[in-house]
C-alpha atoms as a PDB file:
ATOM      1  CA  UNK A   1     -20.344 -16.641  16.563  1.00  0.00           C
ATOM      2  CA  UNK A   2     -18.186 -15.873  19.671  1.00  0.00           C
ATOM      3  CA  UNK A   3     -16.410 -12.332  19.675  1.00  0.00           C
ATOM      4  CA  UNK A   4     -13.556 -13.786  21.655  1.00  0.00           C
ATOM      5  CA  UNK A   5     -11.942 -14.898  18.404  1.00  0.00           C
ATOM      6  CA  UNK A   6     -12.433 -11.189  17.345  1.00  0.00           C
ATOM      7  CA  UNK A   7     -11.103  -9.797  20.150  1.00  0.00           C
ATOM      8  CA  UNK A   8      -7.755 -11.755  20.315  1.00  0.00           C
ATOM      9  CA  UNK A   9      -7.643 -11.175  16.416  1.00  0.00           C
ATOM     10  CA  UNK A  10      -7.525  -7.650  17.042  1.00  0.00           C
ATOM     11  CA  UNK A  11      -5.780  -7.015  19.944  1.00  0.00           C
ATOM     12  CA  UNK A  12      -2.780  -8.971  18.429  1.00  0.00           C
ATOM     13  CA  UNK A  13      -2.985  -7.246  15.012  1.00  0.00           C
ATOM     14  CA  UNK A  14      -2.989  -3.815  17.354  1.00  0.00           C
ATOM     15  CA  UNK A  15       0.405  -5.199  19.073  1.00  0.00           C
ATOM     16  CA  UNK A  16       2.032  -5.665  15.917  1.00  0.00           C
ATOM     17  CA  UNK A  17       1.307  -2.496  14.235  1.00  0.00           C
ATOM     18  CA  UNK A  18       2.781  -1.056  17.546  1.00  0.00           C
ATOM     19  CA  UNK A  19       5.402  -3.503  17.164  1.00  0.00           C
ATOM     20  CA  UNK A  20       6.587  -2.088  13.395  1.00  0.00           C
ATOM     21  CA  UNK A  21       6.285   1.155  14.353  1.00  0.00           C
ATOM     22  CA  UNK A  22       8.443   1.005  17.182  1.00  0.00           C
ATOM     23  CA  UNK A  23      10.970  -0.485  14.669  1.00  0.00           C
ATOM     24  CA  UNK A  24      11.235   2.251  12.761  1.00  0.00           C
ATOM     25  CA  UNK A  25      13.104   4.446  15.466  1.00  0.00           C
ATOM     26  CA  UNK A  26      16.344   3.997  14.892  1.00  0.00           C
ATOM     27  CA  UNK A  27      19.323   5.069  17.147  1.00  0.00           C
ATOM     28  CA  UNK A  28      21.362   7.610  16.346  1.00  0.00           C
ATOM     29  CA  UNK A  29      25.241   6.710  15.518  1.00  0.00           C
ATOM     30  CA  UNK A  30      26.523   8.754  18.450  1.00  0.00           C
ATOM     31  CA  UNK A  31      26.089   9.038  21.987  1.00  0.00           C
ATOM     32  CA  UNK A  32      24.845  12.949  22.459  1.00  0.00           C
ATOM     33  CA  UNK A  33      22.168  14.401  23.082  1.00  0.00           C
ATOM     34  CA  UNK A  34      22.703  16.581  20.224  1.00  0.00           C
ATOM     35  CA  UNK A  35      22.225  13.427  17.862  1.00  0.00           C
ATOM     36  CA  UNK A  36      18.663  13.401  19.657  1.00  0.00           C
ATOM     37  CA  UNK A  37      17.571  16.678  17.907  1.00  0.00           C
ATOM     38  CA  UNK A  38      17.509  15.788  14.264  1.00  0.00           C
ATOM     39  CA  UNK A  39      15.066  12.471  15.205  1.00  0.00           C
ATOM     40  CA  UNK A  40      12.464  14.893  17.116  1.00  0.00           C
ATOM     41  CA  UNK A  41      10.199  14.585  14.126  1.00  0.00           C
ATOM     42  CA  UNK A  42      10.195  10.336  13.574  1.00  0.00           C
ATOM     43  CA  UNK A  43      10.018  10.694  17.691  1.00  0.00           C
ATOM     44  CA  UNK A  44       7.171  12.485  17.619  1.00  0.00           C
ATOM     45  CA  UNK A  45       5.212  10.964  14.518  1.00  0.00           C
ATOM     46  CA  UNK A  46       5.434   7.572  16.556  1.00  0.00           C
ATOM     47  CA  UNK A  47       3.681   9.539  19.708  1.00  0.00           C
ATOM     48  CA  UNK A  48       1.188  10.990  17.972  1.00  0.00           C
ATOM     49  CA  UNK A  49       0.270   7.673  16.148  1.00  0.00           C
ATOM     50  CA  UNK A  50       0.872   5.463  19.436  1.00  0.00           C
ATOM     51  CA  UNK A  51      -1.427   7.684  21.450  1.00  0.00           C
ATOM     52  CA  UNK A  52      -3.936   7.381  18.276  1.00  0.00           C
ATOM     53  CA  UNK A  53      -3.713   3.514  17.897  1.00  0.00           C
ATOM     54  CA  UNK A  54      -4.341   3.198  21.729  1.00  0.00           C
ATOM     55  CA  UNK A  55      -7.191   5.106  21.516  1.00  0.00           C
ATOM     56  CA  UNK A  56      -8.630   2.632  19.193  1.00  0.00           C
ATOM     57  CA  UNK A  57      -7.577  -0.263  20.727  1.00  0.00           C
ATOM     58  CA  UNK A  58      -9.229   1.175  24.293  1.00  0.00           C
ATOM     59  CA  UNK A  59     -12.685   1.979  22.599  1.00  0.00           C
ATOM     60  CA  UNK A  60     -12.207  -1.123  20.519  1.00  0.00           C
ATOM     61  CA  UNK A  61     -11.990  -3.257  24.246  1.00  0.00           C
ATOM     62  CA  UNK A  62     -14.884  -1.282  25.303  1.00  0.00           C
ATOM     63  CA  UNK A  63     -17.185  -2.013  22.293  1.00  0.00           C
ATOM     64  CA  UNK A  64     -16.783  -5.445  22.153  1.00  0.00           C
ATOM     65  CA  UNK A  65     -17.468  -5.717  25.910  1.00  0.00           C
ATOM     66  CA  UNK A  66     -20.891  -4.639  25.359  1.00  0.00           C
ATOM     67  CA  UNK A  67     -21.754  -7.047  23.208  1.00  0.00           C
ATOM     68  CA  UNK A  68     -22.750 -11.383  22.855  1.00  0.00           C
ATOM     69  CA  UNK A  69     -21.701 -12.125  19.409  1.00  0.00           C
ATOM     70  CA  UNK A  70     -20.801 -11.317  16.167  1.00  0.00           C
ATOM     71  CA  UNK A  71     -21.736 -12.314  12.178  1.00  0.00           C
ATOM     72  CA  UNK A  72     -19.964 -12.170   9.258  1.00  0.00           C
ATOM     73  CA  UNK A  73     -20.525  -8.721   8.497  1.00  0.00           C
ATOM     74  CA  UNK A  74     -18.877  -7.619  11.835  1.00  0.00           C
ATOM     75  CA  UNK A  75     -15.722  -9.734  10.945  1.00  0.00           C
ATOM     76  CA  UNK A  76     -15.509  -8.232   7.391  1.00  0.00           C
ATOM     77  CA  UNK A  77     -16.536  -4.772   8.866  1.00  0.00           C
ATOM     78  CA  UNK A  78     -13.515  -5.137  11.594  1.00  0.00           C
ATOM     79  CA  UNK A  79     -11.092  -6.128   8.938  1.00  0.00           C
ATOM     80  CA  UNK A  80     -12.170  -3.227   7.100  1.00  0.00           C
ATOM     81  CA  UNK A  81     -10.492  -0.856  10.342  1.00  0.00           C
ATOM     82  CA  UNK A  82      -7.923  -3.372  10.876  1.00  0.00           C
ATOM     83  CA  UNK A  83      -6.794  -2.534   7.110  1.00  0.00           C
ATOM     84  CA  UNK A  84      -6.305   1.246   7.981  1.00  0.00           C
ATOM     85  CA  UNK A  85      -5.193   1.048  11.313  1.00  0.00           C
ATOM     86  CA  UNK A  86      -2.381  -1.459   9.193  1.00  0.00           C
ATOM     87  CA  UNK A  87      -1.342   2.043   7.308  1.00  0.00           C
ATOM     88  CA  UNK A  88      -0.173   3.738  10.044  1.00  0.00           C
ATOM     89  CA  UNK A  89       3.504   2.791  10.662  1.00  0.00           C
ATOM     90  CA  UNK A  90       4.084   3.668   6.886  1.00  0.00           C
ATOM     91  CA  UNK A  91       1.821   7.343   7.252  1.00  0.00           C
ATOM     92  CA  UNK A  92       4.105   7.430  10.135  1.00  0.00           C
ATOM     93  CA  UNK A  93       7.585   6.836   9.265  1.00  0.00           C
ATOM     94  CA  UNK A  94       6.627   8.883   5.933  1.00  0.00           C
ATOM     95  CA  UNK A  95       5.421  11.758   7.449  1.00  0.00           C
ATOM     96  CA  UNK A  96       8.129  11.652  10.699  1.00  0.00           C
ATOM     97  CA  UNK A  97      11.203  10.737   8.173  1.00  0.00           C
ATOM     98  CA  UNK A  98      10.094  14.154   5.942  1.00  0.00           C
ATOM     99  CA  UNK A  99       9.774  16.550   8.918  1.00  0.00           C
ATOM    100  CA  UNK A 100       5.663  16.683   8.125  1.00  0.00           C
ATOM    101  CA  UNK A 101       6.030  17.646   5.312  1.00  0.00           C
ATOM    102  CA  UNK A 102       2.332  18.463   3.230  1.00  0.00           C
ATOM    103  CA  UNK A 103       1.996  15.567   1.361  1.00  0.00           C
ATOM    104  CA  UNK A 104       2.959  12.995   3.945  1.00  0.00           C
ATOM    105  CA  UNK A 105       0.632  15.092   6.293  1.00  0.00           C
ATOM    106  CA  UNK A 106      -1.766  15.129   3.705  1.00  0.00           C
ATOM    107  CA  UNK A 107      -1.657  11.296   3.507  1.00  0.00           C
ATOM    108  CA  UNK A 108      -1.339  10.634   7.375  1.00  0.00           C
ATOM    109  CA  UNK A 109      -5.096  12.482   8.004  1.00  0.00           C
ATOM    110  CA  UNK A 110      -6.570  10.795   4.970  1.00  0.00           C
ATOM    111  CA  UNK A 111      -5.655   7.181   7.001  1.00  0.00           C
ATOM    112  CA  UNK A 112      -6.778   8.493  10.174  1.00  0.00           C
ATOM    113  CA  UNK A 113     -10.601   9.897   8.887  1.00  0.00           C
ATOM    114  CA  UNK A 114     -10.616   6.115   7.010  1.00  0.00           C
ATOM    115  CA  UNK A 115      -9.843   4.665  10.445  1.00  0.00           C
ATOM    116  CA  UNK A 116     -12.674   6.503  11.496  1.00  0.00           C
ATOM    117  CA  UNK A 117     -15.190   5.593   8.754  1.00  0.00           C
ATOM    118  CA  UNK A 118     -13.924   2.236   9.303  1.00  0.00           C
ATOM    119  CA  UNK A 119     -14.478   2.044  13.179  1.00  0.00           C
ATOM    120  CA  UNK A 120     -17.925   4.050  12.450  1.00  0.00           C
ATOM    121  CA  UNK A 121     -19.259   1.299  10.114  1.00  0.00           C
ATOM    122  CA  UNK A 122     -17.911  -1.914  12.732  1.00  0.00           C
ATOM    123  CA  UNK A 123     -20.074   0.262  15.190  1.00  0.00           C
ATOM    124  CA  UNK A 124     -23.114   0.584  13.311  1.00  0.00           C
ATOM    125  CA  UNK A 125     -22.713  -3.172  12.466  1.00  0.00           C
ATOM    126  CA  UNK A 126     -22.903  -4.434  15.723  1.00  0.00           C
ATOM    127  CA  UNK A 127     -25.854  -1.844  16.427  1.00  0.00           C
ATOM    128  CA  UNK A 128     -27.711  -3.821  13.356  1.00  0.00           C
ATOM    129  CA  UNK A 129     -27.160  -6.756  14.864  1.00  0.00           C
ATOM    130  CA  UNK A 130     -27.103  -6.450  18.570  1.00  0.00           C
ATOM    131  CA  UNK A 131     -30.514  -3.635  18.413  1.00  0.00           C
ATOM    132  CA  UNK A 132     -31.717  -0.433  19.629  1.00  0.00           C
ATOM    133  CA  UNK A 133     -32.094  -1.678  23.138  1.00  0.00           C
ATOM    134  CA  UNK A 134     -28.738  -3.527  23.344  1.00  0.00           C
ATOM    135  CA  UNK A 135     -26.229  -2.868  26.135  1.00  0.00           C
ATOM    136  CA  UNK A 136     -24.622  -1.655  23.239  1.00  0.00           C
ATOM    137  CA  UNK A 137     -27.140   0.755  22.449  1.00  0.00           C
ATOM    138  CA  UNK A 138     -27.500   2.098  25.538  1.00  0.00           C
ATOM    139  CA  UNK A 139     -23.701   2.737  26.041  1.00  0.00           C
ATOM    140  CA  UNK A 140     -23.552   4.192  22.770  1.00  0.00           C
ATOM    141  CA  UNK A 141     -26.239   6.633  24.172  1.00  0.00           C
ATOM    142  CA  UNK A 142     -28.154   9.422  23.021  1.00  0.00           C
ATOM    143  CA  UNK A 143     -25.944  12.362  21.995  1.00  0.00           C
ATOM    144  CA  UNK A 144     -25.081  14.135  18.902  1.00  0.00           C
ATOM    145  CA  UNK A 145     -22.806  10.936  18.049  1.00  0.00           C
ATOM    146  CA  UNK A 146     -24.966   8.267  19.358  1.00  0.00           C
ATOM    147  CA  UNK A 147     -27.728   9.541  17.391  1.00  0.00           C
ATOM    148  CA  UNK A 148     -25.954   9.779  13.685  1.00  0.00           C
ATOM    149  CA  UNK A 149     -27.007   6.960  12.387  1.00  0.00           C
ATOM    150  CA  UNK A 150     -27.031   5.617   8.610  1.00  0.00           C
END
């Protein structure tokens, strides 16, 4: 099976969790800059979570580069970190709309080590079915985190 349809899947699915999130910044009802200061924590929960989400749409672009095709276990495997990376506008708004407060902090890094998990199993995936001497292998490489395999 092609990976283009998983690409363009993804990408748009990446644009609209963007998308929500930057719907969730409201203005404030006047024109100060003193209104600014009570939103610095919502402001700053969508940085933190845009900077993450284009982190894993970059190295998402980048994996699929290196490789020819995928199966069905890729598709469900990419689902599986498209479901997580779908939590963060409400991790974010929670956690920016109660000043990070534990709990919504709490909740914020659990989504964020799933998206990991999640983006570590599409990876190993496509290792299992691309090889050990793919150009995905290879980029991959040999370090500590190229190494850790399951």
């Amino acid at each position: 099976m092609s990976k283009d349809r998983l690409e363009a899947f993804s990408d748009g699915v990446i644009a609209i969790i963007i998308t929500i999130m930057v719907l969730e910044l409201h203005a404030p009802e006047h024109a100060t800059w003193a209104a600014l200061i009570p939103l610095w924590p919502v402001f700053l929960s969508y940085v933190l979570s845009f900077v993450f989400l284009g982190i894993y749409w970059n190295n998402h672009h980048h994996l699929l580069q290196a490789i020819k095709h995928v199966d069905g276990r890729v598709l469900w495997a990419n689902m599986h970190l498209l479901f997580w990376l779908s939590l963060i506008p409400f991790v974010t708004a929670w956690m920016g709309q109660n000043r990070f407060d534990a709990q919504p902090v709490a909740l914020y890094g659990v989504v964020m080590f799933l998206s990991g998990v999640a983006y570590f199993i599409l990876t190993r995936s496509l290792l299992a079915l691309h090889g050990r001497n793919s150009v995905l292998a290879t980029a991959i490489g040999e370090d500590f985190k190229g190494r850790f395999r399951l």
